[in-house]
C-alpha atoms as a PDB file:
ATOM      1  CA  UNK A   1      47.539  28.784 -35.692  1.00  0.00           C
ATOM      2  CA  UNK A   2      45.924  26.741 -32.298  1.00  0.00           C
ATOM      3  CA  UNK A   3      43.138  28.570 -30.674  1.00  0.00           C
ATOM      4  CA  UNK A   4      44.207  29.383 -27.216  1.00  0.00           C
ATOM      5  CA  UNK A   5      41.952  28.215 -24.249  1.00  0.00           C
ATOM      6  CA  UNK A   6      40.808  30.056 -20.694  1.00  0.00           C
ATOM      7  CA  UNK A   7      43.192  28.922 -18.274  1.00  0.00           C
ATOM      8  CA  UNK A   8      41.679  27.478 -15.127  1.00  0.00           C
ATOM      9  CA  UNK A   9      41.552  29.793 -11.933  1.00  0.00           C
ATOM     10  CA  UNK A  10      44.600  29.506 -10.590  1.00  0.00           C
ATOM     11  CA  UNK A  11      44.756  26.673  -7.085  1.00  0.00           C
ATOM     12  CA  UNK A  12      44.149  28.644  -3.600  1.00  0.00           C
ATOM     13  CA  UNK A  13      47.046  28.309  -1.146  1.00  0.00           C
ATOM     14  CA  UNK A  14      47.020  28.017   2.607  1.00  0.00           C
ATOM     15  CA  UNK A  15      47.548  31.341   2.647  1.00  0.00           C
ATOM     16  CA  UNK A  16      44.126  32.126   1.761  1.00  0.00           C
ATOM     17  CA  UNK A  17      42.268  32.054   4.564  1.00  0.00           C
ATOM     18  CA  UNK A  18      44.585  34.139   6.069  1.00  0.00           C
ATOM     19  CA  UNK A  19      44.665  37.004   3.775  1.00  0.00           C
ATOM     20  CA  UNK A  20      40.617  37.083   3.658  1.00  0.00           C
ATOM     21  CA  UNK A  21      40.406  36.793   7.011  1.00  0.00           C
ATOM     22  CA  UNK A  22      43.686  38.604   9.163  1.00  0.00           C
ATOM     23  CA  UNK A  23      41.960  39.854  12.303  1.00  0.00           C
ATOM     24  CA  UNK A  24      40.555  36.214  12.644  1.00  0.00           C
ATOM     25  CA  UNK A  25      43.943  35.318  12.771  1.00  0.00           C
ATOM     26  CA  UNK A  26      45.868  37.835  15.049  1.00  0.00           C
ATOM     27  CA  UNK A  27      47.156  39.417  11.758  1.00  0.00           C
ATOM     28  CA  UNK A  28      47.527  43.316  12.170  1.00  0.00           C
ATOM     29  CA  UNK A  29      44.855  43.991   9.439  1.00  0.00           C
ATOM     30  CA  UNK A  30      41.583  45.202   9.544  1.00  0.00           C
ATOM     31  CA  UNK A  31      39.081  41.990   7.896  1.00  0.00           C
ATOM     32  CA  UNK A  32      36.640  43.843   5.431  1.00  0.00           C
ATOM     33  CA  UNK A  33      34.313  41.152   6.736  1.00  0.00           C
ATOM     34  CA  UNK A  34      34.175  38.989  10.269  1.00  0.00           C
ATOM     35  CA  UNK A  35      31.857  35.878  11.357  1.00  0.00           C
ATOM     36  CA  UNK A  36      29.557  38.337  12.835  1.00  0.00           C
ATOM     37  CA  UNK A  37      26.511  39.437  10.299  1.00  0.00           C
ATOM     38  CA  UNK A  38      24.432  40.789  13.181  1.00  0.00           C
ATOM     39  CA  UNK A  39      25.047  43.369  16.288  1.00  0.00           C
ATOM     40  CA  UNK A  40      23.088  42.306  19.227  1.00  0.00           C
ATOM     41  CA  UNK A  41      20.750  45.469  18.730  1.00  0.00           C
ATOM     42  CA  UNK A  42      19.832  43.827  15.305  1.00  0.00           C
ATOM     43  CA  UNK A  43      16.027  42.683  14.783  1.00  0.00           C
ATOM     44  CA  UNK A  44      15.603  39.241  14.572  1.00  0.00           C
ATOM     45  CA  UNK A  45      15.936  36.226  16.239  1.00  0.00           C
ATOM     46  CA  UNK A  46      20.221  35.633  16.694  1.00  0.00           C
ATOM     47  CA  UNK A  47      21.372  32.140  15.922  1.00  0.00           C
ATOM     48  CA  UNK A  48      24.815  30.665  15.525  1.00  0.00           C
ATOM     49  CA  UNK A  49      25.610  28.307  12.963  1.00  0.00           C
ATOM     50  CA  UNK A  50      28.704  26.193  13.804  1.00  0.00           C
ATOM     51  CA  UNK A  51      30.150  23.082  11.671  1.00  0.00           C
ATOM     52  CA  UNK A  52      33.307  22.061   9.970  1.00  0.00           C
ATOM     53  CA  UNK A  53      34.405  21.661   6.488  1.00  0.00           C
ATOM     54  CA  UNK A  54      35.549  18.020   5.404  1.00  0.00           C
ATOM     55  CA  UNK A  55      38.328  16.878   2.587  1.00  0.00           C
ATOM     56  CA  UNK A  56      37.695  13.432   0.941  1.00  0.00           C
ATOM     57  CA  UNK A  57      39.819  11.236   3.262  1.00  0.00           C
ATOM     58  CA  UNK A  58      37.315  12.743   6.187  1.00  0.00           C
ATOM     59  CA  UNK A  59      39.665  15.140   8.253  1.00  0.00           C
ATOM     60  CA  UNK A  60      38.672  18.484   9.309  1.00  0.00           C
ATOM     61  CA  UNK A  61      39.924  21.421   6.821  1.00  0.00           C
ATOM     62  CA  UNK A  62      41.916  23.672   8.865  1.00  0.00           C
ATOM     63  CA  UNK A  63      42.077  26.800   6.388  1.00  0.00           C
ATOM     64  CA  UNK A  64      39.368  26.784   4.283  1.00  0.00           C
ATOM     65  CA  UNK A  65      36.936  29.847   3.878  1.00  0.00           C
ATOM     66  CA  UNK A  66      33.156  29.815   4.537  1.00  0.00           C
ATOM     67  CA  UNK A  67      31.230  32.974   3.856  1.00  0.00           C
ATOM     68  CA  UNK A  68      27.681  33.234   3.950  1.00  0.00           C
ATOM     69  CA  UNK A  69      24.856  35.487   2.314  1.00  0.00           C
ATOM     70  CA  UNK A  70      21.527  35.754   3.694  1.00  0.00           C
ATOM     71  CA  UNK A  71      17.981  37.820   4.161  1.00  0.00           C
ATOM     72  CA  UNK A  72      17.501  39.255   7.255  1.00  0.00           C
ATOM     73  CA  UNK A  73      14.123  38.142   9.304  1.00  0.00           C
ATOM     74  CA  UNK A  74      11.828  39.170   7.287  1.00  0.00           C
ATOM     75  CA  UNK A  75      13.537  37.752   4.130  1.00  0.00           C
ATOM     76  CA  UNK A  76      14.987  41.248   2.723  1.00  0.00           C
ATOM     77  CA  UNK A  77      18.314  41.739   1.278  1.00  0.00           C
ATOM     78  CA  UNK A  78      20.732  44.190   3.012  1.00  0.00           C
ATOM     79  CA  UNK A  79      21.046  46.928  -0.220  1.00  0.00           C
ATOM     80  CA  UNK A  80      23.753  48.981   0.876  1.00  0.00           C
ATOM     81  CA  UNK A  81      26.348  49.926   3.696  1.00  0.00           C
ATOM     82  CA  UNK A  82      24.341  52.333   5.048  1.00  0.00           C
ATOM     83  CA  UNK A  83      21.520  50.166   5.880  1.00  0.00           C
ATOM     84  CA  UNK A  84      23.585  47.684   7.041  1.00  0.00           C
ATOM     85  CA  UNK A  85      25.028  50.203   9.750  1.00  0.00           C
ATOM     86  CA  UNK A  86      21.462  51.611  10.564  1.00  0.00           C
ATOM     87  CA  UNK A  87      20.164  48.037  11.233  1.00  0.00           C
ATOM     88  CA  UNK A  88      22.930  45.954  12.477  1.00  0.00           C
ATOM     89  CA  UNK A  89      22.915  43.729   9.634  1.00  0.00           C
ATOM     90  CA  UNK A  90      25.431  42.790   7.219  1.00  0.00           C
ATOM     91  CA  UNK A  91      23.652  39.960   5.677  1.00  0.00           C
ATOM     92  CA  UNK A  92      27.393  38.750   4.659  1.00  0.00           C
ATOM     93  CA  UNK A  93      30.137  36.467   6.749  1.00  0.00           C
ATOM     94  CA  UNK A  94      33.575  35.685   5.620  1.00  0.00           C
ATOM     95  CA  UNK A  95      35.255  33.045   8.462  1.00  0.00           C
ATOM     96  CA  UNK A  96      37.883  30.891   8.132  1.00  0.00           C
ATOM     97  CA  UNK A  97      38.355  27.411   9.351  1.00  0.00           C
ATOM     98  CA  UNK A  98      41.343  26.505  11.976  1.00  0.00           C
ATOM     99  CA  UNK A  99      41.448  28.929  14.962  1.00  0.00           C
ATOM    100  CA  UNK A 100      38.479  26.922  16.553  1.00  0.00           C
ATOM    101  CA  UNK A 101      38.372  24.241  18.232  1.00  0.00           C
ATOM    102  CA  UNK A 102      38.506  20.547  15.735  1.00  0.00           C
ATOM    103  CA  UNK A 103      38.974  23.157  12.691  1.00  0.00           C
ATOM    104  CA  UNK A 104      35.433  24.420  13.046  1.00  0.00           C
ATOM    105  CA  UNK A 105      33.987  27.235  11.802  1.00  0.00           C
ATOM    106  CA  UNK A 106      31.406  29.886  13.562  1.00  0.00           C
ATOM    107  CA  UNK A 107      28.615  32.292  12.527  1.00  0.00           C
ATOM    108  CA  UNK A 108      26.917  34.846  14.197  1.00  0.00           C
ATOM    109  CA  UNK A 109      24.171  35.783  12.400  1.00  0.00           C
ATOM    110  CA  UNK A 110      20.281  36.390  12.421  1.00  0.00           C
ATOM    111  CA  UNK A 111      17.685  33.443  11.494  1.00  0.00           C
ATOM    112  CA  UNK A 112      16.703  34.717   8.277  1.00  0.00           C
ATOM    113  CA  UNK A 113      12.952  34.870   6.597  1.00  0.00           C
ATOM    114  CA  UNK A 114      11.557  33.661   3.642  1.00  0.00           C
ATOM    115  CA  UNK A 115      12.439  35.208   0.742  1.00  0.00           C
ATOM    116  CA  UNK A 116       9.465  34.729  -1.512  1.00  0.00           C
ATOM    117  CA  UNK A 117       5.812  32.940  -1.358  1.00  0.00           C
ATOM    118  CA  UNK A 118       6.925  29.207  -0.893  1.00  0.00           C
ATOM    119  CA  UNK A 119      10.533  29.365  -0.253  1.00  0.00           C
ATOM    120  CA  UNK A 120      12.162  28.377   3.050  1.00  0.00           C
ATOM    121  CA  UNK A 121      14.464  30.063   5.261  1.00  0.00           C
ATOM    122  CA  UNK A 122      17.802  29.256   4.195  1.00  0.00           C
ATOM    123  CA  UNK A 123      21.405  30.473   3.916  1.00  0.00           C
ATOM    124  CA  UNK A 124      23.738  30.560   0.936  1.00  0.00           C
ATOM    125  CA  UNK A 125      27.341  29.092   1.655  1.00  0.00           C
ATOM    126  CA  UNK A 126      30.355  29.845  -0.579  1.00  0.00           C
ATOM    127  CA  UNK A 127      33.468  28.428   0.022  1.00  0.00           C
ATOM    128  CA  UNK A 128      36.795  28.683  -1.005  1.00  0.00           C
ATOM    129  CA  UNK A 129      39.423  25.933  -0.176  1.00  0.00           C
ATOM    130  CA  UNK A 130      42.774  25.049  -1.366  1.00  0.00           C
ATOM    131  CA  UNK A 131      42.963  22.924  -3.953  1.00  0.00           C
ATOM    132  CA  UNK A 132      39.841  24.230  -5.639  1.00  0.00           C
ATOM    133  CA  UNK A 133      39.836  25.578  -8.651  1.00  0.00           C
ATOM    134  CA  UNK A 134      37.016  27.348  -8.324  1.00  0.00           C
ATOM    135  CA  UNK A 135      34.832  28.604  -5.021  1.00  0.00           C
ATOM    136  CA  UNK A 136      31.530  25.793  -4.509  1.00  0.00           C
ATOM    137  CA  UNK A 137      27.872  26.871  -3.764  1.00  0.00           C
ATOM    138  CA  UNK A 138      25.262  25.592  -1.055  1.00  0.00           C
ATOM    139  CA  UNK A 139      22.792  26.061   0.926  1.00  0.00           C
ATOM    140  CA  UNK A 140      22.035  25.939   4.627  1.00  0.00           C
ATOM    141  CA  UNK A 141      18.456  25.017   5.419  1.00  0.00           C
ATOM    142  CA  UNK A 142      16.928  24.814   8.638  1.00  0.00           C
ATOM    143  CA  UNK A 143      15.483  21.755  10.928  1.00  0.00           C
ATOM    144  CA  UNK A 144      12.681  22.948  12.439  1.00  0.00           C
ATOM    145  CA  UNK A 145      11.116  24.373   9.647  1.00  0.00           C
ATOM    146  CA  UNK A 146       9.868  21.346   8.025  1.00  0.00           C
ATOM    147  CA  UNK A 147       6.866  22.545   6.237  1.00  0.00           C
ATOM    148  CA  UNK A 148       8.822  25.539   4.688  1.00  0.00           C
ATOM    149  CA  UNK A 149      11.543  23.049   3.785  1.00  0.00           C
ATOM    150  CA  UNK A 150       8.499  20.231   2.159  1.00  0.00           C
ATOM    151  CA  UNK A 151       7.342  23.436  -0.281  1.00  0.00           C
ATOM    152  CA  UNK A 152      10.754  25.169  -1.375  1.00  0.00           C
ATOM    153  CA  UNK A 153      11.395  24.742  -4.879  1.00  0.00           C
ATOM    154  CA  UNK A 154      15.298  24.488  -4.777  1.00  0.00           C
ATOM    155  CA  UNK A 155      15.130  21.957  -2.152  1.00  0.00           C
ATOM    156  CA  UNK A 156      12.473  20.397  -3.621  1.00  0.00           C
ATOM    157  CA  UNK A 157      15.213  19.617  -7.081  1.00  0.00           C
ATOM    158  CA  UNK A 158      17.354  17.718  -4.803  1.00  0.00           C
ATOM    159  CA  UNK A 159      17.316  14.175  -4.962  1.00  0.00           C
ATOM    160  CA  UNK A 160      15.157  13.015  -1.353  1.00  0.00           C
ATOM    161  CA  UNK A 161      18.370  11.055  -0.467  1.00  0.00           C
ATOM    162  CA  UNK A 162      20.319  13.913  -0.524  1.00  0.00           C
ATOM    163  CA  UNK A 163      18.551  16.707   1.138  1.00  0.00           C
ATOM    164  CA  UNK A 164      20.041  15.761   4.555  1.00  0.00           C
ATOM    165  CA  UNK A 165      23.062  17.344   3.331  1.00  0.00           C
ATOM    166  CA  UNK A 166      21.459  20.632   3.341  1.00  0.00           C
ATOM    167  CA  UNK A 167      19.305  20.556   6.657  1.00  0.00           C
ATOM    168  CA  UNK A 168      21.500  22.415   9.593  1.00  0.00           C
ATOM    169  CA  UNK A 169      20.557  20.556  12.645  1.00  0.00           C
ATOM    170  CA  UNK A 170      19.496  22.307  15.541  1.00  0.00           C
ATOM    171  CA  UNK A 171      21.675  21.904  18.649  1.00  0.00           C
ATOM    172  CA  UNK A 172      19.297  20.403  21.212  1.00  0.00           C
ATOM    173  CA  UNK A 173      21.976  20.668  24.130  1.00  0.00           C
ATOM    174  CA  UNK A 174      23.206  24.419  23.329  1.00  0.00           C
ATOM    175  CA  UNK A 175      21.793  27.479  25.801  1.00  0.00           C
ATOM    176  CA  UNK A 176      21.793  29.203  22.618  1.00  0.00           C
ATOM    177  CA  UNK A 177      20.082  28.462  19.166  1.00  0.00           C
ATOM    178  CA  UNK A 178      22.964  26.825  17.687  1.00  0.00           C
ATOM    179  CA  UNK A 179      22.833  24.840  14.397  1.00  0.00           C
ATOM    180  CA  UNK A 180      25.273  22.563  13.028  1.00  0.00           C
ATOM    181  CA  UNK A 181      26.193  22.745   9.900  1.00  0.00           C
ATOM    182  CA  UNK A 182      28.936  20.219   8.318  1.00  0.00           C
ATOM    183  CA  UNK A 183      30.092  20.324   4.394  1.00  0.00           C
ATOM    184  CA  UNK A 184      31.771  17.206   3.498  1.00  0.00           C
ATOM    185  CA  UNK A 185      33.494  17.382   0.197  1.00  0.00           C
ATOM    186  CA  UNK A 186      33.414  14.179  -1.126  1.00  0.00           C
ATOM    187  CA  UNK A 187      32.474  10.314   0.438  1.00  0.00           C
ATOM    188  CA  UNK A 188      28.604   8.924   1.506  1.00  0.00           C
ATOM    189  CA  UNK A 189      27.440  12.297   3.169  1.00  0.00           C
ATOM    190  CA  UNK A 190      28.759  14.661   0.300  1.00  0.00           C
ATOM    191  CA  UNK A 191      27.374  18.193   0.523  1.00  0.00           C
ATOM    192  CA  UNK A 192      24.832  19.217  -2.332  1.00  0.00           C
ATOM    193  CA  UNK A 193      26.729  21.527  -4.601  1.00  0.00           C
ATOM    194  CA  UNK A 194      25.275  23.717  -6.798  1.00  0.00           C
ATOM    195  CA  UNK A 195      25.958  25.675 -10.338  1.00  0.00           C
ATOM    196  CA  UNK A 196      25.618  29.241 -10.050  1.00  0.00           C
END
């Protein structure tokens, strides 16, 4: 007798984003999670981070997910709902690509703090895309903080050619602190990817 195999995940459909995300998309369901991680009473300085998410042939994705995990300013972990309500601070997005304009996505969020000695500020970025078999890891680091970026040890494993890809560029036209923040999939400026 053959010895079966795991089957792969099974391929995301354009429904996706839809499901995960409903109120983004006029849907009459509540979304267990929004692009908003922080109320404006939350501590911490706010930032937006705003970019697209790019197939191989270089078109904008139009229903892809993008959710994000981060510390909050001073680089601690939201442990529970509770705290999240008493601070403002979900530490968590879930947004999907297409109701904005070009296909883009936005973040509302707080610029987060180091999480260790050493590290840099930096945001983890899932996402989920048709197509995919499985969900891809990033991470979102931050422009201005070059000296942070020069000593954190995950950046620091990334080929120097390729580091560009993670660097969220800061917005220098934008009343508010907005960083950009595009994920290509595949071609010259392919996103850093990483096993989790």
């Amino acid at each position: 007798m053959s010895e079966l195999k795991q089957t792969p995940s099974q391929t995301v459909g354009p429904f996706f984003a839809y499901g995960l995300c409903p109120e983004q998309y006029n849907f009459d369901f509540k979304s267990l999670f929004t692009a908003n991680a922080a109320e404006p009473h939350a501590a911490g300085e706010h930032i937006i981070v705003m970019g697209k998410v790019y197939d191989g042939s270089g078109a904008a994705v139009g229903d892809a997910i993008v959710e994000s995990l981060q510390a909050d300013a001073s680089g601690h972990y939201v442990a529970s709902q509770e705290e999240a309500s008493a601070r403002g601070f979900t530490g968590f997005c879930r947004v999907g690509t297409g109701t904005e304009q070009g296909n883009a996505y936005v973040i509302r969020t707080l610029k987060p703090g180091p999480v260790a000695p050493g590290a840099a500020p930096c945001i983890d970025i899932i996402l989920h895309m048709r197509g995919m078999l499985l969900h891809a890891f990033t991470r979102l680091y931050f422009e201005d903080e070059p000296e942070a970026n020069e000593g954190d040890a995950v950046l620091g494993r990334v080929p120097a050619e390729r580091r560009r890809t993670l660097i969220a560029k800061l917005d220098p036209d934008s009343s508010v602190k907005l960083y950009r923040f595009d994920i290509h999939l595949q071609g010259p400026d392919e996103t850093v990817f990483f096993d989790y």
